[in-house]
Protein backbone atom coordinates (compact mmCIF):
# COMPACT_ATOMS: atom_id res chain seq x y z
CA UNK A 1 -27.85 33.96 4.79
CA UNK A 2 -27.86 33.90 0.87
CA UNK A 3 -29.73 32.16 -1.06
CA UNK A 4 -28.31 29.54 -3.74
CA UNK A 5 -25.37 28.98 -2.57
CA UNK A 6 -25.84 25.88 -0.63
CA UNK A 7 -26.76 22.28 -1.83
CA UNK A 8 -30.16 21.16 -1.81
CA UNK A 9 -30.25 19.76 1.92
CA UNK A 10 -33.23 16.98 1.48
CA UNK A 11 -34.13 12.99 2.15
CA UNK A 12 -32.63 10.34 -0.28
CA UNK A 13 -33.19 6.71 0.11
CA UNK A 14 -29.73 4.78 0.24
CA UNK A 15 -29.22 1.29 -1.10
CA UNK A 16 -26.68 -1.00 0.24
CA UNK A 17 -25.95 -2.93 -2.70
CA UNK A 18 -24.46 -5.66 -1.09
CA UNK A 19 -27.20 -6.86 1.12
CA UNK A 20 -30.13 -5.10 -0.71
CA UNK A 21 -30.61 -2.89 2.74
CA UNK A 22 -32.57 0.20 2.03
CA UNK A 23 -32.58 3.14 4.61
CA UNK A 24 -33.61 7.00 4.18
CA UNK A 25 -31.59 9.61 5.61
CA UNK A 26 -30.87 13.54 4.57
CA UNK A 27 -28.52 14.25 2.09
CA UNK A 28 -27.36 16.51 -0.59
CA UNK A 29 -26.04 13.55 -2.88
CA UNK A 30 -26.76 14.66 -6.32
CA UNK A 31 -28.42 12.08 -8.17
CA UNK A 32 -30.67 11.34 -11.49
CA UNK A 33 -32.17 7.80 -10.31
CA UNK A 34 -35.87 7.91 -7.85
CA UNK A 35 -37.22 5.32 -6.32
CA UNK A 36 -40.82 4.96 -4.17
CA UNK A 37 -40.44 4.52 -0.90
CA UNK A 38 -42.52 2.35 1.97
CA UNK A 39 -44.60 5.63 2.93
CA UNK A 40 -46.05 6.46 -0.86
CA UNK A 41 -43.67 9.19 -1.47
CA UNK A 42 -40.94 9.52 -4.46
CA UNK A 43 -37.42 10.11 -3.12
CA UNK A 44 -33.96 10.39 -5.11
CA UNK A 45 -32.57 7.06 -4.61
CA UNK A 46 -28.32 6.37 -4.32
CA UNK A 47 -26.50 3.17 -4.15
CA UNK A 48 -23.64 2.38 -1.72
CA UNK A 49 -21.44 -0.65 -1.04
CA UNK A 50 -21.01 -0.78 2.41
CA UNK A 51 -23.31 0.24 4.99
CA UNK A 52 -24.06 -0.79 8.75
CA UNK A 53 -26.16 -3.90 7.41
CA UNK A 54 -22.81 -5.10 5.64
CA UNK A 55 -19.89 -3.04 7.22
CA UNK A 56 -17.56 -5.99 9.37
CA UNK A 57 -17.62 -3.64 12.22
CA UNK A 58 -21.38 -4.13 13.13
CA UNK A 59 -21.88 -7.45 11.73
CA UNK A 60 -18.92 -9.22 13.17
CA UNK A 61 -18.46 -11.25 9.45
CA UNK A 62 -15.49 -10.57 7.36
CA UNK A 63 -16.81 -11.01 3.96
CA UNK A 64 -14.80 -9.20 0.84
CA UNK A 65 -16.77 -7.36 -1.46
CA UNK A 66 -14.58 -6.69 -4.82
CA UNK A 67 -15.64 -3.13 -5.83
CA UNK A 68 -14.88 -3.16 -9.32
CA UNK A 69 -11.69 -5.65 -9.58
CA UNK A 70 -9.49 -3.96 -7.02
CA UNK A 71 -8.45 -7.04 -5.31
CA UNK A 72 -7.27 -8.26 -8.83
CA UNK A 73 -5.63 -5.15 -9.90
CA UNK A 74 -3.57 -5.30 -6.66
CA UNK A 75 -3.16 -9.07 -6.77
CA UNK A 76 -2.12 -8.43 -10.28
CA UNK A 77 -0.03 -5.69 -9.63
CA UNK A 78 1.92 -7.29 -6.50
CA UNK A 79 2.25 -10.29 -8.52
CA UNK A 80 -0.10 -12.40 -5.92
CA UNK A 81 -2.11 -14.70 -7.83
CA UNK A 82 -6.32 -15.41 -7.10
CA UNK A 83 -5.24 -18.78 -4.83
CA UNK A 84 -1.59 -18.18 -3.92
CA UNK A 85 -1.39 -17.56 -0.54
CA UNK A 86 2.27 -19.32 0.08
CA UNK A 87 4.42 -16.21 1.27
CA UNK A 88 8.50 -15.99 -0.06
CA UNK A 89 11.00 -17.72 2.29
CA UNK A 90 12.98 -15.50 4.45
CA UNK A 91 16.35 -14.20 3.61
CA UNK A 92 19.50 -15.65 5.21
CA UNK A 93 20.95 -13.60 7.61
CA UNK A 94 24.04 -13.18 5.39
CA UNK A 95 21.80 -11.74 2.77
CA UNK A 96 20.05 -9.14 5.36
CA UNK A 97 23.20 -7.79 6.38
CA UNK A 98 25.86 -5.77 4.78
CA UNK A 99 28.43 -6.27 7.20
CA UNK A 100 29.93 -9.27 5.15
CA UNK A 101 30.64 -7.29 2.25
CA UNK A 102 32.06 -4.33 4.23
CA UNK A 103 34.33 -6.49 5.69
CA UNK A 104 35.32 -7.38 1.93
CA UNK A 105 36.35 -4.25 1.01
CA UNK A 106 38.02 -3.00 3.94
CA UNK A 107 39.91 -6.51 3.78
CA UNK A 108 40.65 -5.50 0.39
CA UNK A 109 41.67 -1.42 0.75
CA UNK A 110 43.95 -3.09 3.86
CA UNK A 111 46.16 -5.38 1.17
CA UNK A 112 46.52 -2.14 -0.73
CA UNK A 113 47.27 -0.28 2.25
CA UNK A 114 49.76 -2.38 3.05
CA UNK A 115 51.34 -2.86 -0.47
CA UNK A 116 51.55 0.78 -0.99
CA UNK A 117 53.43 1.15 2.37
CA UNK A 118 55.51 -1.51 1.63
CA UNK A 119 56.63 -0.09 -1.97
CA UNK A 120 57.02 3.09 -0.83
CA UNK A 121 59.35 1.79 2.33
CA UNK A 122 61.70 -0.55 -0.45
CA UNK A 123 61.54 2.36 -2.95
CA UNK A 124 63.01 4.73 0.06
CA UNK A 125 65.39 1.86 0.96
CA UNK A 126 66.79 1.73 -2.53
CA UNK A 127 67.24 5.88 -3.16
CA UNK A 128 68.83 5.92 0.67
CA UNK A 129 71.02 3.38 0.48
CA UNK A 130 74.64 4.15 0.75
CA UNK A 131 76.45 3.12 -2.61
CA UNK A 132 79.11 0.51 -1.72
């Protein structure tokens, strides 16, 4: 195998910084920060927001941690304000559907249909007509 080319493969104390849950496990995070842990020892230290101590799956509590405004941005964004919660009425089923204004415009290229059939049948009726 050669040497250097992999990460440093070693322990690293994890913070969950939403319930202040501490846990060491092996990683090859890179990071500046330390931190002593319970045994006397000096381990890189990393901070995470969700972790099994605060992740709805294990703790059966829906609780909404805003990582650095995204629920505003996409409230903003959306156009859902901080309280609103009221969602937009419905549209009327003559609004959802395009059939009424098909039915416009074939209505419509009918009439012309119809008037261009019946010029063309007069204008045929005056040329053929015997003179009297």
């Amino acid at each position: 195998m050669r040497s250097e080319i992999h990460p440093d493969y070693r322990e690293v104390v994890f913070q969950d910084t939403s319930s202040d849950f501490r846990f060491i496990t092996r990683s090859t995070i890179e990071t500046d920060e330390t931190v002593e842990w319970e045994d006397g020892k000096t381990y890189p230290f990393a901070k995470v927001e969700i972790s099994s101590q605060s992740h709805p799956f294990y703790t059966g509590k829906q609780i909404l941690v805003d990582s650095g405004g995204r629920v505003e941005r996409f409230r903003k964004r959306y156009g859902k304000s901080a309280g609103s919660t009221a969602t937009p009425p419905a549209p009327s089923p003559a609004e959802r559907s395009p059939k009424p204004v098909v039915a416009e415009v074939a209505a419509e290229v009918a009439d012309e249909v119809v008037a261009d059939a019946v010029a063309e049948v007069t204008d045929k009726g005056d040329a053929t007509a015997p003179d009297a």
